[in-house]
N, C-alpha and C. Protein backbone atom coordinates (compact mmCIF):
# COMPACT_ATOMS: atom_id res chain seq x y z
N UNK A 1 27.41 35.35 -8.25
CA UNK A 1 27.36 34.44 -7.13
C UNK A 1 26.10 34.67 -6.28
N UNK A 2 25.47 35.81 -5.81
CA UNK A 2 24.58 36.43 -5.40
C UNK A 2 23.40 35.45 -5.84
N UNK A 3 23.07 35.35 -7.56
CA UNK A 3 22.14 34.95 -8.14
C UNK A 3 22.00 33.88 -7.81
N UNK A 4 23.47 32.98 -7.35
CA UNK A 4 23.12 31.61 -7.30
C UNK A 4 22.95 31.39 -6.01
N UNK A 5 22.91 32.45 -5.25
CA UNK A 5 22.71 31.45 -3.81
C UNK A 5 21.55 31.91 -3.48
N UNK A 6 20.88 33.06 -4.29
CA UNK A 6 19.28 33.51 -4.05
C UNK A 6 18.27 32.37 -5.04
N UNK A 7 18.57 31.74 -5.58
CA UNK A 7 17.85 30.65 -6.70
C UNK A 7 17.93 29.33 -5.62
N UNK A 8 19.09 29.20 -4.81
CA UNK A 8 19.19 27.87 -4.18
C UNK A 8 17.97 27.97 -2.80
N UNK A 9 18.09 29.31 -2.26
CA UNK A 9 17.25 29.64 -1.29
C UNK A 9 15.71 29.37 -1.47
N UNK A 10 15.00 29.79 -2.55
CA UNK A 10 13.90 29.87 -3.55
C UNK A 10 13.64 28.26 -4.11
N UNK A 11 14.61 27.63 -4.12
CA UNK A 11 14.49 25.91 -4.30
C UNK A 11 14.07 25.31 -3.11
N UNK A 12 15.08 25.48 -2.05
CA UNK A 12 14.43 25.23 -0.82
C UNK A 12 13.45 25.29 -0.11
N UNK A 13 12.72 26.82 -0.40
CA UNK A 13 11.68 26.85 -0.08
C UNK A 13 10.34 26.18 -0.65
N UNK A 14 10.82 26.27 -1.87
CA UNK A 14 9.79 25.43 -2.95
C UNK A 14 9.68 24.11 -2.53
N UNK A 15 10.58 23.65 -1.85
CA UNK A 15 10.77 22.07 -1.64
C UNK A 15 9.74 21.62 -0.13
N UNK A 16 10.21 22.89 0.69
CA UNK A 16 9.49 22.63 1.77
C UNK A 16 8.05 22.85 1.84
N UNK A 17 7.72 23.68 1.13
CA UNK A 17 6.38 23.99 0.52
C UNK A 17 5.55 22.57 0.29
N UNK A 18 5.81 22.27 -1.04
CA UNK A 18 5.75 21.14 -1.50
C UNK A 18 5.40 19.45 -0.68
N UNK A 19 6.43 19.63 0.30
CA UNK A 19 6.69 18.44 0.69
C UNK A 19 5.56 18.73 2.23
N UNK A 20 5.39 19.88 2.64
CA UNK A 20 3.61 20.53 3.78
C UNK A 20 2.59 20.37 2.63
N UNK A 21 2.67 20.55 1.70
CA UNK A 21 0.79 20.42 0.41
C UNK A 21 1.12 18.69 0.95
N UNK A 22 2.33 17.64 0.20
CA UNK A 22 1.75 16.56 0.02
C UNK A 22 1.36 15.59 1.88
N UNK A 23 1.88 16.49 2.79
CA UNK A 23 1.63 16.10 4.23
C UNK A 23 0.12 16.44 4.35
N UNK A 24 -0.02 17.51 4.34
CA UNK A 24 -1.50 17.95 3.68
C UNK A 24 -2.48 17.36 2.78
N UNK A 25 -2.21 16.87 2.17
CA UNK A 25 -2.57 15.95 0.92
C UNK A 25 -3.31 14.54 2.05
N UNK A 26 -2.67 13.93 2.86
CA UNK A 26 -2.63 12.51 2.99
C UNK A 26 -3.12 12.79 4.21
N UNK A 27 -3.12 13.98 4.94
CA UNK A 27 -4.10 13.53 5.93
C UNK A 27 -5.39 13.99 5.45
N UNK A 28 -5.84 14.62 4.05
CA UNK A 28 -6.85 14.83 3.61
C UNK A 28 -7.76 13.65 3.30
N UNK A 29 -6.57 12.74 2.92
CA UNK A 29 -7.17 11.11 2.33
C UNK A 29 -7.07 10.20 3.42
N UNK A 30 -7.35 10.57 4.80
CA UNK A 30 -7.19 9.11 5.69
C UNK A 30 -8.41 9.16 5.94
N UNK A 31 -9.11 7.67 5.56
CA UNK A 31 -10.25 7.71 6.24
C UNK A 31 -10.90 7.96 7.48
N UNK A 32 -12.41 8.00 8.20
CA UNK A 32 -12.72 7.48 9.10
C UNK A 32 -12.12 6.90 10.10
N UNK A 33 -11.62 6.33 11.00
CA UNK A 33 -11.42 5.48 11.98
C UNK A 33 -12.48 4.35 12.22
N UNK A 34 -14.05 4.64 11.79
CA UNK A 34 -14.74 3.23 11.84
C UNK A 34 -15.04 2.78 10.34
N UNK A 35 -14.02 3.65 9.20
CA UNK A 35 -14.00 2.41 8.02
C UNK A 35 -12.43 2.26 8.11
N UNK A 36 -11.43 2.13 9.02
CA UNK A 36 -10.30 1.84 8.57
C UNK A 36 -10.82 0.63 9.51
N UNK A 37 -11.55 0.59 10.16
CA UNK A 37 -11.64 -0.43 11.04
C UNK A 37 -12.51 -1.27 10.67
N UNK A 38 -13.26 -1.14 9.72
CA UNK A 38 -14.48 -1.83 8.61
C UNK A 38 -13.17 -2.91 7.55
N UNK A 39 -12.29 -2.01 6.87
CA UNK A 39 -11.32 -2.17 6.34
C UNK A 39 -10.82 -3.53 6.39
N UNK A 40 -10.30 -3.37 7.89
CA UNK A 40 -9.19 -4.17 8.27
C UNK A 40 -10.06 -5.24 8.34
N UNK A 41 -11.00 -5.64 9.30
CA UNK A 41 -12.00 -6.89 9.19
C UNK A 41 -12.34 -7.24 8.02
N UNK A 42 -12.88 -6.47 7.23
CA UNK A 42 -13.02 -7.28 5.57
C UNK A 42 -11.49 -7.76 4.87
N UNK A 43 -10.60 -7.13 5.17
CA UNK A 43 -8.93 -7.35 4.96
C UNK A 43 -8.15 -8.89 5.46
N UNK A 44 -8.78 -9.46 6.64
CA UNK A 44 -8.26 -10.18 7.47
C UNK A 44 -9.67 -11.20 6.93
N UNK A 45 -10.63 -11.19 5.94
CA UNK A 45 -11.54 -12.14 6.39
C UNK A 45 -11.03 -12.53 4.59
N UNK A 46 -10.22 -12.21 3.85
CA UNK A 46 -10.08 -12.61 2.53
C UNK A 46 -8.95 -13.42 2.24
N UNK A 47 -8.54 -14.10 1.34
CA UNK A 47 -7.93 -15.16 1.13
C UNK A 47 -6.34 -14.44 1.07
N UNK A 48 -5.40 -15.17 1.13
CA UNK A 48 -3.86 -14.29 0.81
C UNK A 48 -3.73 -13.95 -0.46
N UNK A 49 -4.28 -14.44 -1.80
CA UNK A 49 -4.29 -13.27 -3.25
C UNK A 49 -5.08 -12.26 -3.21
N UNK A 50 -6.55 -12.13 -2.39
CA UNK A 50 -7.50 -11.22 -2.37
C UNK A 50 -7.24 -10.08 -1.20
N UNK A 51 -6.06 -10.30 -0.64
CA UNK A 51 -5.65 -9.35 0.37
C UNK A 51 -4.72 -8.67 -0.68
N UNK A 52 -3.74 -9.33 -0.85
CA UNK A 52 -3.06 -8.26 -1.78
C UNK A 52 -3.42 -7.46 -2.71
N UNK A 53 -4.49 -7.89 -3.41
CA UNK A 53 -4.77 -7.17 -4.64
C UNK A 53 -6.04 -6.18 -4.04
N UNK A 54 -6.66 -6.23 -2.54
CA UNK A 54 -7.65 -5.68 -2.18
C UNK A 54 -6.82 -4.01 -1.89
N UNK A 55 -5.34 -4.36 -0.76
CA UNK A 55 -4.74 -3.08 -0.50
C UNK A 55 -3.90 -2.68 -1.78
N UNK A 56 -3.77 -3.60 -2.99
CA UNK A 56 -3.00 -2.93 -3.87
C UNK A 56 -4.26 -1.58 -4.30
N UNK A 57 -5.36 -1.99 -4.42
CA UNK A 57 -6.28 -1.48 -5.11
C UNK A 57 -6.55 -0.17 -3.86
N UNK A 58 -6.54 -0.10 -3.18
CA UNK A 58 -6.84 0.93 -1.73
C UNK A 58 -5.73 2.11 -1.98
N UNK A 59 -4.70 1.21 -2.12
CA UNK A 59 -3.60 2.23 -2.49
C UNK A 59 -3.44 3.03 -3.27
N UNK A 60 -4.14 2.45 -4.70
CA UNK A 60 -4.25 3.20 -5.90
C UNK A 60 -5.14 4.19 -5.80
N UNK A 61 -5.79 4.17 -5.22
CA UNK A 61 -7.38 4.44 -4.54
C UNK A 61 -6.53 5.93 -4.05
N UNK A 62 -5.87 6.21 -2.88
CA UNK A 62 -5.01 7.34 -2.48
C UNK A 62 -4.24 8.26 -3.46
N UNK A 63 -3.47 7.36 -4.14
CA UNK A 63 -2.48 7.99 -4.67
C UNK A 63 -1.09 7.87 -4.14
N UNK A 64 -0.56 9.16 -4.10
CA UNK A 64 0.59 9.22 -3.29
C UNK A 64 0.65 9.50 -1.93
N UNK A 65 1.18 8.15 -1.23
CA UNK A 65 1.54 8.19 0.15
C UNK A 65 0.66 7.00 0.52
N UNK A 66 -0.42 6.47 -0.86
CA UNK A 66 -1.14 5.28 -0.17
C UNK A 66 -0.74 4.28 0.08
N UNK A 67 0.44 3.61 -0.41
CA UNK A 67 1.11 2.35 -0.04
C UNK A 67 1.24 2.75 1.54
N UNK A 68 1.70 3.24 2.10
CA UNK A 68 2.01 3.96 3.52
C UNK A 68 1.35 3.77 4.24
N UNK A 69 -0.04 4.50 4.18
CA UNK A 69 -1.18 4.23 4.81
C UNK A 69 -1.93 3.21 4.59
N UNK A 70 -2.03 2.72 4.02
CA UNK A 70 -2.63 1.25 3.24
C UNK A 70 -1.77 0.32 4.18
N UNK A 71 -1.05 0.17 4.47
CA UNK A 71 -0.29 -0.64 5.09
C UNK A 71 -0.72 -0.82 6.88
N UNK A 72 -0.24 0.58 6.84
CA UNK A 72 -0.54 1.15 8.59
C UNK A 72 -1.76 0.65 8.62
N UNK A 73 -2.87 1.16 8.17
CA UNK A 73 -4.35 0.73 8.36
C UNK A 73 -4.24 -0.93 8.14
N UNK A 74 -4.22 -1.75 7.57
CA UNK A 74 -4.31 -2.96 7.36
C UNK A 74 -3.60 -4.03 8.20
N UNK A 75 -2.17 -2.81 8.05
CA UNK A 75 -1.42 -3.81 9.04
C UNK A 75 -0.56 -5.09 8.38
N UNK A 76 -0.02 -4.72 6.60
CA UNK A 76 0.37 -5.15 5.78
C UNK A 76 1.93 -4.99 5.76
N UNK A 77 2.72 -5.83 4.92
CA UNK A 77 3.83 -5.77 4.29
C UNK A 77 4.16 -4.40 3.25
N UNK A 78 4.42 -3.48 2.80
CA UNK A 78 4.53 -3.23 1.83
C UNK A 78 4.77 -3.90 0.46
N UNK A 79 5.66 -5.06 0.52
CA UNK A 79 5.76 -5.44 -0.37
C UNK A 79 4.81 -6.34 -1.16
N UNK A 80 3.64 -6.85 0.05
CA UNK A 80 2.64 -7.40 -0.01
C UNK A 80 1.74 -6.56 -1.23
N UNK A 81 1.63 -5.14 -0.88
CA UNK A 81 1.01 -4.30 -1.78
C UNK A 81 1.53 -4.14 -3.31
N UNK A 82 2.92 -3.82 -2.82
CA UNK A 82 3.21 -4.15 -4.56
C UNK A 82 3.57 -5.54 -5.18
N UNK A 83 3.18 -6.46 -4.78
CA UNK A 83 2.86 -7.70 -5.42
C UNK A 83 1.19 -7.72 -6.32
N UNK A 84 0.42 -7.16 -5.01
CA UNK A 84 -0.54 -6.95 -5.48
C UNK A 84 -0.88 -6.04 -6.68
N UNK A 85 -0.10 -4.86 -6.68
CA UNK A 85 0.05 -4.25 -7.92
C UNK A 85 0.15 -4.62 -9.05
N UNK A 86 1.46 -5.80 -8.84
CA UNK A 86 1.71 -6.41 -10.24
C UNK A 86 0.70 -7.73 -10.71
N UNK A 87 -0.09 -8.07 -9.95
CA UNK A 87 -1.28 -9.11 -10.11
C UNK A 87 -1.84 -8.29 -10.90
N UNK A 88 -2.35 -7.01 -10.18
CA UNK A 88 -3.41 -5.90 -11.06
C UNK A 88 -2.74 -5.78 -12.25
N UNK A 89 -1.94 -5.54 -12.63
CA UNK A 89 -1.30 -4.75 -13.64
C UNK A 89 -0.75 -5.94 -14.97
N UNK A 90 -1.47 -7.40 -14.19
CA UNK A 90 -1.34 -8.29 -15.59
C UNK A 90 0.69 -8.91 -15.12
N UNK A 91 0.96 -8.41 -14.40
CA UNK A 91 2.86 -8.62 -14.60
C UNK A 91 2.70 -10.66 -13.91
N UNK A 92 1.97 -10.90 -13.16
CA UNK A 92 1.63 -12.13 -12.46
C UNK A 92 0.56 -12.91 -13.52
N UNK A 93 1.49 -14.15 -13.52
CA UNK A 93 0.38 -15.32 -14.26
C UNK A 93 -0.43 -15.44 -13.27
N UNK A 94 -1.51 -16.13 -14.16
CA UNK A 94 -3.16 -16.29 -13.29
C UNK A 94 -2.62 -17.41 -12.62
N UNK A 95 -3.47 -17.93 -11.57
CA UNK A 95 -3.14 -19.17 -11.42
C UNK A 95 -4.18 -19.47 -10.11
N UNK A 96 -4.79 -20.52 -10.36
CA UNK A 96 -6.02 -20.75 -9.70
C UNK A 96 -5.47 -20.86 -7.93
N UNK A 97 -4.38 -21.72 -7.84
CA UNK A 97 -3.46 -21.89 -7.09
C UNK A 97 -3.59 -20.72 -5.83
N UNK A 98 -4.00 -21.15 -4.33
CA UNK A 98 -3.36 -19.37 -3.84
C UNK A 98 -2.28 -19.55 -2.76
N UNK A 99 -1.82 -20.90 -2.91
CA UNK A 99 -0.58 -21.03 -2.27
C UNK A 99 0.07 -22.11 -3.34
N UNK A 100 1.50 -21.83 -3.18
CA UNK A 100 2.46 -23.16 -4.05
C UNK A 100 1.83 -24.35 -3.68
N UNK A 101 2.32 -25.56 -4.57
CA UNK A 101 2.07 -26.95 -4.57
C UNK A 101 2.68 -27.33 -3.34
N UNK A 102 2.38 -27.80 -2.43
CA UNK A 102 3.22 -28.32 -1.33
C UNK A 102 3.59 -27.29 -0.22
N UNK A 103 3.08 -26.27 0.19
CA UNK A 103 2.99 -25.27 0.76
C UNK A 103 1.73 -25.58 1.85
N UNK A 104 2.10 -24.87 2.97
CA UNK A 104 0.44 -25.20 3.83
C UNK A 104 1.26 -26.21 5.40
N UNK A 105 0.45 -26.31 5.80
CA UNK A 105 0.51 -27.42 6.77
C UNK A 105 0.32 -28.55 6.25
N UNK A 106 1.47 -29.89 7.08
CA UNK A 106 1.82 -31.47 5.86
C UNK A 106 0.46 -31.85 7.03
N UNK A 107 -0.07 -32.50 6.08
CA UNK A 107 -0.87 -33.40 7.03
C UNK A 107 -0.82 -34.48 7.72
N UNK A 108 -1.02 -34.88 8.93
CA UNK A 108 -0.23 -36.06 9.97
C UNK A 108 -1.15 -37.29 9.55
N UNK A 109 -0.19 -39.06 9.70
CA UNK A 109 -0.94 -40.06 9.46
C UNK A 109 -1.07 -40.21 10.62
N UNK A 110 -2.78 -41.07 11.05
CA UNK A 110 -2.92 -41.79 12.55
C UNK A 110 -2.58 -43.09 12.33
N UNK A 111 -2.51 -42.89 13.34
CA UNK A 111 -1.60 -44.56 13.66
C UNK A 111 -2.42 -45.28 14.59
């Protein structure tokens, strides 16, 4: 019994370890403050498919924890990002299209 509650102790610690490297990790990878702010203006000046696939690609760019920060900095959806993922990754038909057919503001007749 001894053995098993000195192995569970030794897990725990391993865990907390682990989980300070990857906290460590991600503030290693935050940029600048005047390119998250470069970022976001080139982010906000691109079309709604070229935003997604710009922070999907930023994210990949990090690694782990970049969806997170990719977001915070941009000021994104998450899910926005992994849409963009699956554009990258071929899972999304092409489609010249960057909003649905009938999507947008209707346009008013003058009278």
């Amino acid at each position: 019994m001894k053995q098993g509650v000195k192995c569970d102790k030794i897990a725990r610690k391993e865990k907390r370890l682990s989980k300070k490297k990857r906290e460590c990790q991600m503030q290693q990878m935050r940029y600048p403050v005047e390119i998250e702010e470069t970022m976001k203006k080139f982010f906000e000046s691109l079309s709604e498919k070229d935003r997604r696939r710009y922070a999907a690609i930023e994210a990949i760019k990090i690694g782990h924890g970049g969806q997170k920060y990719i977001c915070e900095v941009l000021g994104c959806d998450p899910d926005t990002v992994k849409k963009g993922n699956d554009e990258l990754q071929g899972e999304m038909e092409e489609d010249a299209r960057i909003r649905k057919a009938g999507a947008g503001a209707k346009k008013r007749l003058i009278q």
